[in-house]
N, C-alpha and C. Protein backbone atom coordinates (compact mmCIF):
# COMPACT_ATOMS: atom_id res chain seq x y z
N UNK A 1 70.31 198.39 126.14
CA UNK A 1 69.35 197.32 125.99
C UNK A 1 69.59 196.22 127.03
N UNK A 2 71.01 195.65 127.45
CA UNK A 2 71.04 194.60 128.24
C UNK A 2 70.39 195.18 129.37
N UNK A 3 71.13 196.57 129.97
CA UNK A 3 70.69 197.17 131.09
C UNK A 3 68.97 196.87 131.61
N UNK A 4 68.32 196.86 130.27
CA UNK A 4 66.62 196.94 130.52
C UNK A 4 66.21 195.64 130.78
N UNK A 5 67.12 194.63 130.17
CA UNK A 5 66.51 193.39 130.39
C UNK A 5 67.30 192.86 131.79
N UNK A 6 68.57 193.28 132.70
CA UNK A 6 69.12 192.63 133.02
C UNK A 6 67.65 193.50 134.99
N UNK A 7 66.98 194.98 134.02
CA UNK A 7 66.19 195.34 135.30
C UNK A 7 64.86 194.67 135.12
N UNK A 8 64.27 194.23 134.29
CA UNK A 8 63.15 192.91 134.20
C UNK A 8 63.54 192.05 134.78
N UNK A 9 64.64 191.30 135.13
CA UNK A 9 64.77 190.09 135.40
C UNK A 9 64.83 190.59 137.43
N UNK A 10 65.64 191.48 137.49
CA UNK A 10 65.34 191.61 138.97
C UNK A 10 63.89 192.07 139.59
N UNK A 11 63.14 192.42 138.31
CA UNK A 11 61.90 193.25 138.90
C UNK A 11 60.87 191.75 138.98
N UNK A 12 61.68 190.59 138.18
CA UNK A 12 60.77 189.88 138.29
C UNK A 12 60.97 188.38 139.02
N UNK A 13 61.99 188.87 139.80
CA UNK A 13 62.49 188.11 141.15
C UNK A 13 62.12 188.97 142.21
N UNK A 14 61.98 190.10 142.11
CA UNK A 14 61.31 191.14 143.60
C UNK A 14 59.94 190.25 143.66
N UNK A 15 59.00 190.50 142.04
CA UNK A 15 57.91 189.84 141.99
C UNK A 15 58.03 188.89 142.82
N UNK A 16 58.22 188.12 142.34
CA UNK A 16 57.84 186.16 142.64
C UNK A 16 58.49 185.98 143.99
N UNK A 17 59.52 186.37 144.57
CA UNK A 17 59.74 186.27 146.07
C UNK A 17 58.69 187.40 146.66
N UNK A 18 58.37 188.04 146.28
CA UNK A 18 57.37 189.42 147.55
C UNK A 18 55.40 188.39 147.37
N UNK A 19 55.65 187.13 146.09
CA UNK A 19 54.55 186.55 145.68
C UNK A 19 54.03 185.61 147.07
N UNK A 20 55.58 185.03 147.02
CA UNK A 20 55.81 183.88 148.36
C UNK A 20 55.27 184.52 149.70
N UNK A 21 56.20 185.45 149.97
CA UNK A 21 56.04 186.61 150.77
C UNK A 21 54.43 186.47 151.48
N UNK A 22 53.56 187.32 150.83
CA UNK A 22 52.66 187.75 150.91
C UNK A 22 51.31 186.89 150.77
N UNK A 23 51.38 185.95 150.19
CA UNK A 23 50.01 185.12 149.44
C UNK A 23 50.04 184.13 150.77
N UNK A 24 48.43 184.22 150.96
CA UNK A 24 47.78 184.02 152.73
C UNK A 24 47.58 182.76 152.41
N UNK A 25 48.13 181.77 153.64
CA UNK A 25 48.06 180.44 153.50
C UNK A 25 46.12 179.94 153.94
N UNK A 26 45.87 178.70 153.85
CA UNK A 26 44.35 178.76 153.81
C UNK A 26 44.26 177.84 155.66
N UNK A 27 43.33 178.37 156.36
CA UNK A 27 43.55 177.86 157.55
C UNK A 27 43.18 176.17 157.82
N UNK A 28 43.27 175.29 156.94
CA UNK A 28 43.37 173.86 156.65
C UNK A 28 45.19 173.62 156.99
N UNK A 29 46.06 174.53 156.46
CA UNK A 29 47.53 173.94 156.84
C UNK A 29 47.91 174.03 158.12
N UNK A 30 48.95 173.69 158.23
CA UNK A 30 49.52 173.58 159.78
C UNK A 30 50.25 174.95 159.95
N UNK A 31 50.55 175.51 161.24
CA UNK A 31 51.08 176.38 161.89
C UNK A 31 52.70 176.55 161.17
N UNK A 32 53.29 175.51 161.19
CA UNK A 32 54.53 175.61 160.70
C UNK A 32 54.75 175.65 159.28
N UNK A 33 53.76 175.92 158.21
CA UNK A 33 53.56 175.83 156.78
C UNK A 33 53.79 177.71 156.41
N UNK A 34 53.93 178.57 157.52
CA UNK A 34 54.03 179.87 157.36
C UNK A 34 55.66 179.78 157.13
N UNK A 35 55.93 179.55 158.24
CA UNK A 35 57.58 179.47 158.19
C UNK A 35 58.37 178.79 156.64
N UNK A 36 57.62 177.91 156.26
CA UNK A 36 58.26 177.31 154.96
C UNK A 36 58.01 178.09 153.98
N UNK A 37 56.86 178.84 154.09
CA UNK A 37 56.67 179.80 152.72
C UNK A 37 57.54 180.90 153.30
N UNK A 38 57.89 181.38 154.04
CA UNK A 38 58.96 182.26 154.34
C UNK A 38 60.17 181.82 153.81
N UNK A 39 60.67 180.46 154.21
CA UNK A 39 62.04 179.88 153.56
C UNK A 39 61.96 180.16 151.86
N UNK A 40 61.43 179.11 151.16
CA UNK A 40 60.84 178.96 149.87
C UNK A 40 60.71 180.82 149.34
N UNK A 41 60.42 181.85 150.34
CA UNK A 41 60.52 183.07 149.29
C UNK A 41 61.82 184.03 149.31
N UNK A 42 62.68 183.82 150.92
CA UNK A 42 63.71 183.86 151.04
C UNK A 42 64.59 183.19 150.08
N UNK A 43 64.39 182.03 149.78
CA UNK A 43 65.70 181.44 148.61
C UNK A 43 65.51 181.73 147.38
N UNK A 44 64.48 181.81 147.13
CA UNK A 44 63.91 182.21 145.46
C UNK A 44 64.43 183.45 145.53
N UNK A 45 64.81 184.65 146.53
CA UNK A 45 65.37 186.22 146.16
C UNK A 45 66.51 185.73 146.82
N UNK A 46 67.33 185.09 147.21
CA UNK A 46 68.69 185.04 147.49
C UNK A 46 69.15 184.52 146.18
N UNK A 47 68.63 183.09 145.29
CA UNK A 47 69.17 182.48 144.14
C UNK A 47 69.33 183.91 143.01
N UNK A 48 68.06 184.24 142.77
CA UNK A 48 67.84 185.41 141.73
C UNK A 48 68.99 186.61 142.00
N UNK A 49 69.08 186.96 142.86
CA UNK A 49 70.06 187.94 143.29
C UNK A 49 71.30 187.42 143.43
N UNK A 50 71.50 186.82 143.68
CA UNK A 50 72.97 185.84 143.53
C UNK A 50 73.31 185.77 141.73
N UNK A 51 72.25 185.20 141.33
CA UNK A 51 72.76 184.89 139.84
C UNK A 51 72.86 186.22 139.12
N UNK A 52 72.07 187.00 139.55
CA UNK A 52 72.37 188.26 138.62
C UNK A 52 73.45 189.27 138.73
N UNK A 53 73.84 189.23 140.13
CA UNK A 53 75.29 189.42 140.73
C UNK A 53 76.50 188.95 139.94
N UNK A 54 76.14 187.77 140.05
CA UNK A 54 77.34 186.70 139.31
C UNK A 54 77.32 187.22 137.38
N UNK A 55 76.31 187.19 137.27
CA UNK A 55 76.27 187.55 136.07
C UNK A 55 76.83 189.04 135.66
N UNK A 56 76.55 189.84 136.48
CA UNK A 56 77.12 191.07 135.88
C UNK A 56 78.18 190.89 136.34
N UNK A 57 78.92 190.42 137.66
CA UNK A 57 80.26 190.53 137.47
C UNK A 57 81.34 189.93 136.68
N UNK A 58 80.62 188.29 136.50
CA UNK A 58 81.35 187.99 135.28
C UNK A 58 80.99 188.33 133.81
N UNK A 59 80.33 189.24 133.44
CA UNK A 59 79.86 189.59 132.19
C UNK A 59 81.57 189.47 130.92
N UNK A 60 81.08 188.66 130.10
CA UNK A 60 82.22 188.76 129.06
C UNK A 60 81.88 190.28 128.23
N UNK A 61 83.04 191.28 128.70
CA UNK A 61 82.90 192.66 127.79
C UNK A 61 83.81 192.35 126.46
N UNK A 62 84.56 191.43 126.72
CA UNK A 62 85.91 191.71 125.35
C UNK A 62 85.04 191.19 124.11
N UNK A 63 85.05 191.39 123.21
CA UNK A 63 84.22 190.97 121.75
C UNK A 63 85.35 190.81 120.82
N UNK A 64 85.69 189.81 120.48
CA UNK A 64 86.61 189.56 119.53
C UNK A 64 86.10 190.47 117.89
């Protein structure tokens, strides 16, 4: 069961960074407003992947 929820949570950081990713800016912004939605979807899948990293490696297994 953790296993299923711990693959929702990455399926739904692929989501929302590939969201950033991909979703077409409107030609009213500036030239350099591409590059920030690049940053902004880059950190949103570095944080998510980081924490879930961290999380399984520190996972508490011992159960009193």
């Amino acid at each position: 069961m953790r296993l299923l929820r711990e693959a929702v949570k990455w399926a739904l950081g692929i989501v929302l960074a590939l969201f950033f990713f991909l979703v077409p800016l409107p030609r009213s912004v500036p030239s350099w407003a591409g590059y920030v939605q690049w940053g902004i979807g880059s950190l949103i899948a570095v944080c998510i992947v980081g924490k879930l990293l961290y999380d399984t490696l520190f996972y508490n297994r011992y159960r009193p």
